[in-house]
C-alpha atoms as a PDB file:
ATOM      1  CA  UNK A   1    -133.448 108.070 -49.417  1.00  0.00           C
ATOM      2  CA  UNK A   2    -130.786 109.354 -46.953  1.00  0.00           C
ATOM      3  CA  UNK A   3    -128.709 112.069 -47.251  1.00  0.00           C
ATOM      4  CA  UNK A   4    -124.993 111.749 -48.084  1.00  0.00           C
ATOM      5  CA  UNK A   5    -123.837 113.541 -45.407  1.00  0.00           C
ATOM      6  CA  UNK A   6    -119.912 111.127 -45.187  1.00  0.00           C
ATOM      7  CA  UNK A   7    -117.334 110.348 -47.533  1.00  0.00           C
ATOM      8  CA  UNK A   8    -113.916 108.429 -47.082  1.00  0.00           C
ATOM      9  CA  UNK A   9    -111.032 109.493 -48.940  1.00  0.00           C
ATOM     10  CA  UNK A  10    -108.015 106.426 -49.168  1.00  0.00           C
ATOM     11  CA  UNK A  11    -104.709 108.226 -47.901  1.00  0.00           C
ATOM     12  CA  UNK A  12    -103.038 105.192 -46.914  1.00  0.00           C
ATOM     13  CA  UNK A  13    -100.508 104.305 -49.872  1.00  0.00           C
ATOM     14  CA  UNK A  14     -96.735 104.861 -49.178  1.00  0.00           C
ATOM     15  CA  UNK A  15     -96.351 106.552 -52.305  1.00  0.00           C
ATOM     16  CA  UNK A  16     -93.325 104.026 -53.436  1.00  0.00           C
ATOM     17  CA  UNK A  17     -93.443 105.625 -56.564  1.00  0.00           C
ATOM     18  CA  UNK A  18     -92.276 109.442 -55.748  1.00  0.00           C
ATOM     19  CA  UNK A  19     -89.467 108.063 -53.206  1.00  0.00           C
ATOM     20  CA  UNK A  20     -87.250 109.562 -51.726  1.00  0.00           C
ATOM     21  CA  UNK A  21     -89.655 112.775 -51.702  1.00  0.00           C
ATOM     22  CA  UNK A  22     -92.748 110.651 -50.431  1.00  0.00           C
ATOM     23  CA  UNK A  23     -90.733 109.422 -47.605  1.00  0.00           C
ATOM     24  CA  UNK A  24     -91.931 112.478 -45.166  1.00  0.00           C
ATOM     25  CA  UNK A  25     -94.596 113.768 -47.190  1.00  0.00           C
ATOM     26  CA  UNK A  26     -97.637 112.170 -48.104  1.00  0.00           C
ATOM     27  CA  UNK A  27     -97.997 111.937 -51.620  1.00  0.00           C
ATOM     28  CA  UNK A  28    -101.728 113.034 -51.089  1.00  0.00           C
ATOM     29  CA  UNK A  29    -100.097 116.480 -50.417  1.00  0.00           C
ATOM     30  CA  UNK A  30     -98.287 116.701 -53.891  1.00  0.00           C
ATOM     31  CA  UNK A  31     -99.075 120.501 -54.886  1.00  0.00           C
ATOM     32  CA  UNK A  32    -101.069 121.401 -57.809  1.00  0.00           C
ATOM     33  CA  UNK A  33     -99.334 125.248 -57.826  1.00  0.00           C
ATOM     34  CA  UNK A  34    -100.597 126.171 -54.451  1.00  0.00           C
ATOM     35  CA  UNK A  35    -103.302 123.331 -53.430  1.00  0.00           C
ATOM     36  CA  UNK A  36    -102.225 119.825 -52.349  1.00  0.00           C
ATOM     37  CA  UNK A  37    -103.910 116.998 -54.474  1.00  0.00           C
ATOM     38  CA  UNK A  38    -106.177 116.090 -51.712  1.00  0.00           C
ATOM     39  CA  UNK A  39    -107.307 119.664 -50.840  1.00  0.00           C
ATOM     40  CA  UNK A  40    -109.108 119.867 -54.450  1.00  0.00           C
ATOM     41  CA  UNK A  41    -110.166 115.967 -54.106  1.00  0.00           C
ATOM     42  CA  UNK A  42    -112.071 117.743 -50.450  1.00  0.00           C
ATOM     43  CA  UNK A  43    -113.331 120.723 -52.251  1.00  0.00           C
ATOM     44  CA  UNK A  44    -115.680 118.726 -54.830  1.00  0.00           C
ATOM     45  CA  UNK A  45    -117.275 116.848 -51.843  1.00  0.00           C
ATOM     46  CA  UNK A  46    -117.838 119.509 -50.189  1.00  0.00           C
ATOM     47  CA  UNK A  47    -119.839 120.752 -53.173  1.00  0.00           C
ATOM     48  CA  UNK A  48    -121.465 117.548 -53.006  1.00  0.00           C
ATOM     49  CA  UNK A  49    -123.076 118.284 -49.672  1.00  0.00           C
ATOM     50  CA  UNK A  50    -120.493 116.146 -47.542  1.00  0.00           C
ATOM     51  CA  UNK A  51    -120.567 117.282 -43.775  1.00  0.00           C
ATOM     52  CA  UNK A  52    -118.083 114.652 -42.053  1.00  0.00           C
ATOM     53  CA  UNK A  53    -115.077 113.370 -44.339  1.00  0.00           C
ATOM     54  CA  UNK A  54    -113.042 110.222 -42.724  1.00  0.00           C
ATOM     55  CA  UNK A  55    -109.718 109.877 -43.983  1.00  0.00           C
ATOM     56  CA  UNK A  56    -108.260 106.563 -43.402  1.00  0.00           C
ATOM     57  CA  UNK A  57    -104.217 107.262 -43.232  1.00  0.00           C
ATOM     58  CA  UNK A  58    -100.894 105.458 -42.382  1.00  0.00           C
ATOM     59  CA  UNK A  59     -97.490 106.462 -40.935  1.00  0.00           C
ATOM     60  CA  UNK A  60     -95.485 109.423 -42.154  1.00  0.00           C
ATOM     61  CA  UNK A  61     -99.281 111.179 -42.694  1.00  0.00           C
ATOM     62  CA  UNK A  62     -99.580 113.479 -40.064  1.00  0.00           C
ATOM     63  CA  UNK A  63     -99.069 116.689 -42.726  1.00  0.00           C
ATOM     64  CA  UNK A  64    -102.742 115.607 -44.051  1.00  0.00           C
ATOM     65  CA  UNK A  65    -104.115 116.283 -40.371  1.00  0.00           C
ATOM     66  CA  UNK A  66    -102.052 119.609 -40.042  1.00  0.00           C
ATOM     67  CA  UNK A  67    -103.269 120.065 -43.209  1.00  0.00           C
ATOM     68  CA  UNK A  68    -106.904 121.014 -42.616  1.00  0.00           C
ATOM     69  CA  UNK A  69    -106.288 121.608 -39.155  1.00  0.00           C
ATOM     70  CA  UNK A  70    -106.107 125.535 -37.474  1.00  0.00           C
ATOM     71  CA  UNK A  71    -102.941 126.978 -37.204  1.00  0.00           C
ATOM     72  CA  UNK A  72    -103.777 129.820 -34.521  1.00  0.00           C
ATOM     73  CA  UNK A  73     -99.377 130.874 -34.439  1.00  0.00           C
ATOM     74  CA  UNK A  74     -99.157 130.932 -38.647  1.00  0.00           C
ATOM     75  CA  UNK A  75    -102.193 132.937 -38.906  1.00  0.00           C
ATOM     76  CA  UNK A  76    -101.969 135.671 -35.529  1.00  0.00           C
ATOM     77  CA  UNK A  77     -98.571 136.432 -37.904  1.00  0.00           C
ATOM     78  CA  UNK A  78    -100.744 136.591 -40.990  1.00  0.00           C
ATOM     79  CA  UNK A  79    -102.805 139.126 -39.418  1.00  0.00           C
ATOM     80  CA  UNK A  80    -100.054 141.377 -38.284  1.00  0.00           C
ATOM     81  CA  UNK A  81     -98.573 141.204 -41.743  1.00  0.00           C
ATOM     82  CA  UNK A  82    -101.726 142.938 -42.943  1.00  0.00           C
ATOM     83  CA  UNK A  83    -102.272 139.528 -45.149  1.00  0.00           C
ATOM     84  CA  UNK A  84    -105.681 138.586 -43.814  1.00  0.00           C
ATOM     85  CA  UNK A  85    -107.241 137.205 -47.277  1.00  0.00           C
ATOM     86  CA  UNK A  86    -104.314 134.210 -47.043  1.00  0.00           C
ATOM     87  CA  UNK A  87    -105.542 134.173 -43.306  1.00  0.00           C
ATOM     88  CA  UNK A  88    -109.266 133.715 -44.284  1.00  0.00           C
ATOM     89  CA  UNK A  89    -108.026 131.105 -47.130  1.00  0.00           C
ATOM     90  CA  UNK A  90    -106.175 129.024 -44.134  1.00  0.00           C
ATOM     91  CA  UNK A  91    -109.582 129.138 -41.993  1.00  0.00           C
ATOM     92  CA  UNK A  92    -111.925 128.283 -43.885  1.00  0.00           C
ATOM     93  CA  UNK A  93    -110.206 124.835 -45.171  1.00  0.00           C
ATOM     94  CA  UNK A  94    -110.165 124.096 -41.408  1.00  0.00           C
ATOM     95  CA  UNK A  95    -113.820 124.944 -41.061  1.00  0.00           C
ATOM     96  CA  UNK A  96    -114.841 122.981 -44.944  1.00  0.00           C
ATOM     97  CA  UNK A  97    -116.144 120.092 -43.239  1.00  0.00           C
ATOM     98  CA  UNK A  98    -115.363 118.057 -39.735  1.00  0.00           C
ATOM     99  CA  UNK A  99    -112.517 115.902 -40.182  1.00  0.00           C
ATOM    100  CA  UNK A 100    -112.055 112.307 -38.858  1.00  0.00           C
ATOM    101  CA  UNK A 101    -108.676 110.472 -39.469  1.00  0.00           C
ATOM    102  CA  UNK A 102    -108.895 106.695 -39.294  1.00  0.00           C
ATOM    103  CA  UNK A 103    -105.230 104.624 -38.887  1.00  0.00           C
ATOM    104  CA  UNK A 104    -105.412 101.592 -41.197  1.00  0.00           C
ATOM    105  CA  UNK A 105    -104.995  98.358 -39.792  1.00  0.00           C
ATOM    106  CA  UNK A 106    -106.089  94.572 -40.701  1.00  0.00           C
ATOM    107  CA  UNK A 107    -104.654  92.008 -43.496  1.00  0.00           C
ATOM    108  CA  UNK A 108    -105.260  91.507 -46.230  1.00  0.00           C
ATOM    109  CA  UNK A 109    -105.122  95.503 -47.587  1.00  0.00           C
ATOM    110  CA  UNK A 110    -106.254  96.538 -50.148  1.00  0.00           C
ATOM    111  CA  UNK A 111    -108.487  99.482 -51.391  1.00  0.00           C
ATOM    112  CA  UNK A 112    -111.538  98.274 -49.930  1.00  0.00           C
ATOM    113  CA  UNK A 113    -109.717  98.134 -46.105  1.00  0.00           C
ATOM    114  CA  UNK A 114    -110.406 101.740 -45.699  1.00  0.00           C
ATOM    115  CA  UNK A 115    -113.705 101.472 -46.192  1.00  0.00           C
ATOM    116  CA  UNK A 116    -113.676  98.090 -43.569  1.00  0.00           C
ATOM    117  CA  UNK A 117    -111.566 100.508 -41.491  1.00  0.00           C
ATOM    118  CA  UNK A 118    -114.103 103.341 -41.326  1.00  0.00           C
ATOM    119  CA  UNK A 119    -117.161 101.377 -40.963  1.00  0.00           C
ATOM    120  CA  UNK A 120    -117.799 102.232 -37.485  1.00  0.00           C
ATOM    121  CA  UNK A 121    -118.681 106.056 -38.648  1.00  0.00           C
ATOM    122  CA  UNK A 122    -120.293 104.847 -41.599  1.00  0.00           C
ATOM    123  CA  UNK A 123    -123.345 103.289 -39.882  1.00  0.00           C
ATOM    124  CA  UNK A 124    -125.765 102.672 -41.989  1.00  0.00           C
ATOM    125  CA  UNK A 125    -125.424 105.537 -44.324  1.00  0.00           C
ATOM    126  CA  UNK A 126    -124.896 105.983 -47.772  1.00  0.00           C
ATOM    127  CA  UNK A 127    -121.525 107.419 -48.501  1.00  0.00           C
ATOM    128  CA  UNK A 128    -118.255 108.669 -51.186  1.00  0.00           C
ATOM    129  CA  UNK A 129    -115.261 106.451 -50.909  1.00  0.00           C
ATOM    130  CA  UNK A 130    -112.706 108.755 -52.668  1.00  0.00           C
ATOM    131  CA  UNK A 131    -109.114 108.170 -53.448  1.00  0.00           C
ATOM    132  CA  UNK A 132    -106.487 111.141 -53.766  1.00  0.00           C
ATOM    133  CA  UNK A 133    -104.390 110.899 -56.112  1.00  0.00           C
ATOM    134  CA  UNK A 134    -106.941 111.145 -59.079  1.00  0.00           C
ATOM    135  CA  UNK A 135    -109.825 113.532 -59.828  1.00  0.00           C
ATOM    136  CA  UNK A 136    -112.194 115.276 -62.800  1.00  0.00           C
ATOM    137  CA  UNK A 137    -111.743 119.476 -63.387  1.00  0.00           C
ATOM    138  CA  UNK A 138    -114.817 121.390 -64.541  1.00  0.00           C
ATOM    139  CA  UNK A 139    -118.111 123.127 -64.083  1.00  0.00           C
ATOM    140  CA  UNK A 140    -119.577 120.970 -61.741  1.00  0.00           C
ATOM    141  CA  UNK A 141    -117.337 118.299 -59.276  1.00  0.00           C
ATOM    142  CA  UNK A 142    -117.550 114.537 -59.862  1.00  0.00           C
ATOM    143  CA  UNK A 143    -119.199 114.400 -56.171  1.00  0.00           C
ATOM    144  CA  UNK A 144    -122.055 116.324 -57.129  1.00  0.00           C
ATOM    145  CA  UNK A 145    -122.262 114.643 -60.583  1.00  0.00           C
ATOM    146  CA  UNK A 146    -122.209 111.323 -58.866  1.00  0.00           C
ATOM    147  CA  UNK A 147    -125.028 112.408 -55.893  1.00  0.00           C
ATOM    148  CA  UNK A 148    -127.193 113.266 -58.771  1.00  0.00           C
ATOM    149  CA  UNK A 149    -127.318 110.020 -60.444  1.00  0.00           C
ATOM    150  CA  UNK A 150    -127.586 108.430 -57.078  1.00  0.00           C
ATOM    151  CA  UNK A 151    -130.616 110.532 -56.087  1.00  0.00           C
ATOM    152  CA  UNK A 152    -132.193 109.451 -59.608  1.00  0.00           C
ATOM    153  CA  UNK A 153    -131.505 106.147 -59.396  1.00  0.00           C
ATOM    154  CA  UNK A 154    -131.167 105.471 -55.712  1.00  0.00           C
ATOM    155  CA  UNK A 155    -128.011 102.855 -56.698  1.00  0.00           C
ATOM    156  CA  UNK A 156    -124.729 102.606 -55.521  1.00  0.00           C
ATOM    157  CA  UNK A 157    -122.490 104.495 -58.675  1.00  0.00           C
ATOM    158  CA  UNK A 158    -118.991 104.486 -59.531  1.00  0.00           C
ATOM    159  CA  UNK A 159    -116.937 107.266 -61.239  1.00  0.00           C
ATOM    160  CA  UNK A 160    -116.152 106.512 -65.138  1.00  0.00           C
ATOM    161  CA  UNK A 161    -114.484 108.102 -67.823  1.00  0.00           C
ATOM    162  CA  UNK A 162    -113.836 106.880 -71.709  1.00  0.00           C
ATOM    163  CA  UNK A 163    -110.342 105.945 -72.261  1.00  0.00           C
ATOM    164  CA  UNK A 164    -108.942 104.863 -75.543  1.00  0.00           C
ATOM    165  CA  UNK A 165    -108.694 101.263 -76.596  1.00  0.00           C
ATOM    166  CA  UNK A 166    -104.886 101.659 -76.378  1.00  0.00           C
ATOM    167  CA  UNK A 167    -105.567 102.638 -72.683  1.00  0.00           C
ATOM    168  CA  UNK A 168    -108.682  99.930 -72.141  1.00  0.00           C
ATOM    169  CA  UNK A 169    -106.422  97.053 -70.376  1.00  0.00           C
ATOM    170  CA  UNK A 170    -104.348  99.507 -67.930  1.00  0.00           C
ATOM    171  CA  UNK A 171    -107.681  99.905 -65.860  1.00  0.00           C
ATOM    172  CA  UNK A 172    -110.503  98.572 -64.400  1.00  0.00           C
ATOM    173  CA  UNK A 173    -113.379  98.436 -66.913  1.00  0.00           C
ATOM    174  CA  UNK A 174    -117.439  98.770 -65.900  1.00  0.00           C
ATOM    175  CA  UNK A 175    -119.427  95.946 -67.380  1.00  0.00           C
ATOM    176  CA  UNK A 176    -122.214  98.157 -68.636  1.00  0.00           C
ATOM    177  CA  UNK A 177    -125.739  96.475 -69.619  1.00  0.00           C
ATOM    178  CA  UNK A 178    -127.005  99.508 -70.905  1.00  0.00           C
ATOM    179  CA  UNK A 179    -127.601 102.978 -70.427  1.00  0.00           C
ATOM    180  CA  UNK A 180    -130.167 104.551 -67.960  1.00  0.00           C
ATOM    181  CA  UNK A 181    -130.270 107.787 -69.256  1.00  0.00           C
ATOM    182  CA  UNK A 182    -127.813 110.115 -70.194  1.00  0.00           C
ATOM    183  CA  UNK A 183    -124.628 109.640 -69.116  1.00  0.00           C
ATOM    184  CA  UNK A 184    -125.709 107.305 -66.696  1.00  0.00           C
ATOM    185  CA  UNK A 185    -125.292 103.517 -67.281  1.00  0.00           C
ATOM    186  CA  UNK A 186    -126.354 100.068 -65.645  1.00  0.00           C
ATOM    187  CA  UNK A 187    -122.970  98.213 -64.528  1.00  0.00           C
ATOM    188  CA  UNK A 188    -122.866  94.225 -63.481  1.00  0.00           C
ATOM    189  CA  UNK A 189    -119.367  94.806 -61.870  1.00  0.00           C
ATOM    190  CA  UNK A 190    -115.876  95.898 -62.947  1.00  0.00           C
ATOM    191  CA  UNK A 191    -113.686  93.876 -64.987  1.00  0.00           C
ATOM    192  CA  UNK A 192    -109.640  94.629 -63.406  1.00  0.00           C
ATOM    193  CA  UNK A 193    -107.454  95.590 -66.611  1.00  0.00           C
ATOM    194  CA  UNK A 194    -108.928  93.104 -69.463  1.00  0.00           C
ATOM    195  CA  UNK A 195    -107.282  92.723 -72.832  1.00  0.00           C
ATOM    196  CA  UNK A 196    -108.773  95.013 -75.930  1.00  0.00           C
ATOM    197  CA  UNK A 197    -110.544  91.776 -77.116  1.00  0.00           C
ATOM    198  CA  UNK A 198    -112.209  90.854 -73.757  1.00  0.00           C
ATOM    199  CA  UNK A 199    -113.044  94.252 -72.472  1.00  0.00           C
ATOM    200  CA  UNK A 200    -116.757  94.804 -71.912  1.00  0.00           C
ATOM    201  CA  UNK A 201    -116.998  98.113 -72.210  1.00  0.00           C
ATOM    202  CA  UNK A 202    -114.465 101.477 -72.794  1.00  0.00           C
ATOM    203  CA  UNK A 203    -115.612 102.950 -69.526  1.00  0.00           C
ATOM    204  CA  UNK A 204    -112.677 103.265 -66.953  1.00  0.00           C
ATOM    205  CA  UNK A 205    -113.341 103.575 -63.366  1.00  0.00           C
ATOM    206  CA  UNK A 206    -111.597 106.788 -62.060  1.00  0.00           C
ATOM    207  CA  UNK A 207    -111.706 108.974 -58.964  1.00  0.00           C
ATOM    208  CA  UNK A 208    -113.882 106.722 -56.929  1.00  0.00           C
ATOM    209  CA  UNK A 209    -117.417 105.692 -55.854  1.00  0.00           C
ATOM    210  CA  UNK A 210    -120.817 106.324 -53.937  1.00  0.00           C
ATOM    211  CA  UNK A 211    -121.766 103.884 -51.858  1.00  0.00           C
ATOM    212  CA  UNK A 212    -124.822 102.638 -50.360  1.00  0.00           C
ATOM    213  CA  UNK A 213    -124.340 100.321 -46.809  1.00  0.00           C
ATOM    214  CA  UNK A 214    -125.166  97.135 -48.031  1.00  0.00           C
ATOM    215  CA  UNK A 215    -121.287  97.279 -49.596  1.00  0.00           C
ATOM    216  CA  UNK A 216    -119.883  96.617 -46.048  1.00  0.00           C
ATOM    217  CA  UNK A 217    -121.087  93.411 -45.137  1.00  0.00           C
ATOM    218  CA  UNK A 218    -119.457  92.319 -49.118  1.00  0.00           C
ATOM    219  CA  UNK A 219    -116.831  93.573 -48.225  1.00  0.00           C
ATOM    220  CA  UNK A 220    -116.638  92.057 -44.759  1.00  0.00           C
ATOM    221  CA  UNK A 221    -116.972  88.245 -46.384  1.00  0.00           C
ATOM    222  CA  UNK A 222    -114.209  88.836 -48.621  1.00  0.00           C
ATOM    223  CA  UNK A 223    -111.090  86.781 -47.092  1.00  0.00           C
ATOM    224  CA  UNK A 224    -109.181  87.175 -49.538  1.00  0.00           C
ATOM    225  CA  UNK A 225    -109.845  89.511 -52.936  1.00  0.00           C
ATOM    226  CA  UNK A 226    -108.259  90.006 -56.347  1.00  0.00           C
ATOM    227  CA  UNK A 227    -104.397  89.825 -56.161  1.00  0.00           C
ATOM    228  CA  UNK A 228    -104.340  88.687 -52.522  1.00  0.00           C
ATOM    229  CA  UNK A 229    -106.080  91.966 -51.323  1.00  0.00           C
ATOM    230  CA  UNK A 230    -109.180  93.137 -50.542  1.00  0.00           C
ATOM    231  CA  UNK A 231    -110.393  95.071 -53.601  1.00  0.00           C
ATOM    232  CA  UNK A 232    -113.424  97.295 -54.042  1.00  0.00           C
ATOM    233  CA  UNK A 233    -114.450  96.268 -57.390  1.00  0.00           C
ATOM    234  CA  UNK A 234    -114.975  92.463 -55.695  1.00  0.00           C
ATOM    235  CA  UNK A 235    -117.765  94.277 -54.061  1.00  0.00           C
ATOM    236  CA  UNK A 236    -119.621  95.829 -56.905  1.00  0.00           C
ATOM    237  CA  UNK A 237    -120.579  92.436 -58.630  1.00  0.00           C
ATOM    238  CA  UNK A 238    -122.319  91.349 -55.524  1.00  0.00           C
ATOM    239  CA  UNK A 239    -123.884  94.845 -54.820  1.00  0.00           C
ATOM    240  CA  UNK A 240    -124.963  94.797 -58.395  1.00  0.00           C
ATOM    241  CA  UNK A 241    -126.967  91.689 -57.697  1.00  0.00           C
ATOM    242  CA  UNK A 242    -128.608  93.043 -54.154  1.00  0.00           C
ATOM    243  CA  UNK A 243    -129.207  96.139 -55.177  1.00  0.00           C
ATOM    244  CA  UNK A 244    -128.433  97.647 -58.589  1.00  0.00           C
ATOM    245  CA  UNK A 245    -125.381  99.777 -59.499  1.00  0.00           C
ATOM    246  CA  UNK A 246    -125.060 102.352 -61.569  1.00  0.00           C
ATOM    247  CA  UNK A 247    -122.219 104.714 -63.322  1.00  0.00           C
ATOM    248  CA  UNK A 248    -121.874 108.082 -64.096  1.00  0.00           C
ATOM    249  CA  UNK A 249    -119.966 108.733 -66.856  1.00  0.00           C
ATOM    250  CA  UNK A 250    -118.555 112.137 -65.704  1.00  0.00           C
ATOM    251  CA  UNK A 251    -118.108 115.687 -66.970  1.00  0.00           C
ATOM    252  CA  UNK A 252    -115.085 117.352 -67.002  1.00  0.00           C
ATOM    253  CA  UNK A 253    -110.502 116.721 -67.452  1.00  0.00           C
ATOM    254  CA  UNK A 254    -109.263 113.899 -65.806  1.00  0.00           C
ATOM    255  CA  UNK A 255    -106.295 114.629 -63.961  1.00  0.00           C
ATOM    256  CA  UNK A 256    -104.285 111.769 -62.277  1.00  0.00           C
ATOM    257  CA  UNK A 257    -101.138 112.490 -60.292  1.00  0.00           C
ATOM    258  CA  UNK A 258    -100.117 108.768 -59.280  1.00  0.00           C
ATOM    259  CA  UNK A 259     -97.275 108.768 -60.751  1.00  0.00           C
ATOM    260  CA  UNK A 260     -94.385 111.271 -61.309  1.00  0.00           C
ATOM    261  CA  UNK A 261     -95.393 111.579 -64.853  1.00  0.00           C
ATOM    262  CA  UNK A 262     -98.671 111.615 -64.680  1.00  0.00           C
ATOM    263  CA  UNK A 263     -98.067 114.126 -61.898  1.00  0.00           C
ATOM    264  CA  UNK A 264     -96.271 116.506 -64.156  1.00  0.00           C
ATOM    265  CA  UNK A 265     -98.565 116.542 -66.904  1.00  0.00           C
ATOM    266  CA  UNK A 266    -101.422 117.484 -64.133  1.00  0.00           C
ATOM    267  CA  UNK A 267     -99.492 120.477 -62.488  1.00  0.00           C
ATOM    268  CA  UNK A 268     -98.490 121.524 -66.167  1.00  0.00           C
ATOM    269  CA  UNK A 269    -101.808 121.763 -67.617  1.00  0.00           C
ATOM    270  CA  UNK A 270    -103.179 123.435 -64.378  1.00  0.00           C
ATOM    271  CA  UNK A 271    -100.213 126.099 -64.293  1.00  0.00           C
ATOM    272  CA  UNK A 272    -100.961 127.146 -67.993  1.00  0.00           C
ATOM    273  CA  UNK A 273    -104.707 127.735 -67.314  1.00  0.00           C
ATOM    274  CA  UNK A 274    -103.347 129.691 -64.596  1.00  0.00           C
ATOM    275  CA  UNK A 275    -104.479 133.238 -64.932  1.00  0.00           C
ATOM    276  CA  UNK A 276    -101.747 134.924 -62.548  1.00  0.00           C
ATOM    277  CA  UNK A 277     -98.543 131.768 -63.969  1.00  0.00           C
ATOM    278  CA  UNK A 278    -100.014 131.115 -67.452  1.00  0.00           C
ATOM    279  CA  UNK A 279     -99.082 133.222 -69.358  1.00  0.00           C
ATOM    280  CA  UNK A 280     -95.459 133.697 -68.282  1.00  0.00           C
ATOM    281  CA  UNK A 281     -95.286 129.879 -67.829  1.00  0.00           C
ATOM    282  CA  UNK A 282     -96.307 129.283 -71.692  1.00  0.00           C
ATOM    283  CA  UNK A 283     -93.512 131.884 -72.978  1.00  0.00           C
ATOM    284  CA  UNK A 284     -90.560 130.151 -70.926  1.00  0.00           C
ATOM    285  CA  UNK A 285     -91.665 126.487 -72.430  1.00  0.00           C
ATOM    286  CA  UNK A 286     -91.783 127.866 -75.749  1.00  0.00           C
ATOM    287  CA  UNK A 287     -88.460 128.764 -75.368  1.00  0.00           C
ATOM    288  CA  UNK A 288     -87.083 126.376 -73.730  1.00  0.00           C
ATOM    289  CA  UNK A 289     -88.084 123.917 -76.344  1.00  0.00           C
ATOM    290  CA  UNK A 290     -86.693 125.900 -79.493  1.00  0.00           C
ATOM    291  CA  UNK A 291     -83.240 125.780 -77.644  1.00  0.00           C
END
């Protein structure tokens, strides 16, 4: 079994739904207090074990590569400010992991045309296909969650979470024929956004997936996917049947920022568990909801 030494993170979306402010700025780089969205999607990789992390982009994305590139001016005037533990904090997301940006190109799109994209660095490797606008909070990082069950099982595993049946039909659900072990089940492929009486399971997909190589040449005889586009759950039925999939039904808050809503409710909940904005934070919503 290979290492999984590469992961590709999806940062190609124009973020429609935060215009005008996405128009610059990626949504990918939507702060959570005083970490962009993607920067914490990295971090749990990186716990992982992930050494090279592609990120497949598209126009108005270049503050992702300044991102977790070195800023040599920014932090010479760190240093003569005396503030060299925000200098250290710059470096070492530069130094996290090595950094390969991808442009996306090709028709149709879809979330599976990064991975098509990136396929040239993928080789024949196993690897995380990430997305950035959604991602789990808690002891231990979905990556490292997800490597484990891959390492027991040696299967291809997607992300999944237990939503509500109110929730079931806004997501893709796993089509589970039973469980492996603990919080680790079998899945036949992903069922896009069923109604409450057809859905096979309560298990959302969420975050993203771990993939072994035999998903790219799926993915490469897909013309055309669900809704016109090449979609990544068209691939898991037919990897299921090759090779076995599995999910890991993962530890931790879910936290999705795709949508300005959604967005607020996951910078809210991280600024009140905030130890130095918390507390402070709590006091002025109290009051301003007794006015």
């Amino acid at each position: 079994m290979k290492k999984v030494r590469k992961a590709v993170i999806a940062a190609a979306g124009m973020g429609t739904r935060f215009l005008p402010q996405t128009k610059a700025m990626p949504k990918e780089m939507l702060p959570i207090i005083d970490k962009p969205v993607i920067q914490l999607v990295v971090e749990g990789l990186v716990e992982a074990g992930v050494e090279d992390i592609i990120i497949v982009t598209g126009p108005t994305k270049r503050a992702i590569e300044d991102h977790f590139d070195r800023s040599l001016e920014l932090e010479e005037e760190l240093e003569k400010k005396g503030k060299s533990e925000i200098k250290s904090q710059l470096v070492s997301i530069a130094e996290m992991a090595n950094f390969i940006y991808i442009r996306q190109k090709g028709e149709p799109k879809g979330n599976g045309r990064p991975i098509l994209n990136a396929a040239h660095m993928i080789g024949d490797e196993p690897f995380f296909f990430f997305f950035a606008d959604d991602f789990f909070s808690g002891h231990k990082s979905t990556a490292s969650q997800m490597l484990e069950a891959y390492e027991r099982t040696g299967k291809s595993v997607v992300a999944l979470r237990e939503v509500p049946e109110s929730e079931v039909s806004s997501y893709g659900v796993a089509i589970v024929h039973g469980e492996v072990e603990d919080g680790v089940v079998d899945v036949g492929g992903i069922y896009e956004k069923p109604k409450l009486e057809d859905a096979p399971s309560n298990l959302a997909v969420g975050t993203g997936y771990l993939l072994t190589p035999g998903v790219l040449p799926i993915l490469e005889q897909i013309k055309v996917g669900t809704g016109g586009e090449i979609q990544i759950a068209d691939a898991v039925e037919g990897l299921a049947k090759t090779e076995g999939f599995s999910g890991r039904v993962i530890e931790g808050d879910y936290h999705d920022t795709g949508n300005p809503m959604a967005y607020l409710r996951t910078l809210v909940t991280f600024a009140l568990k905030d130890d130095e904005y918390g507390p402070e934070l709590r006091d002025f919503l109290q009051h301003k909801l007794s006015e």
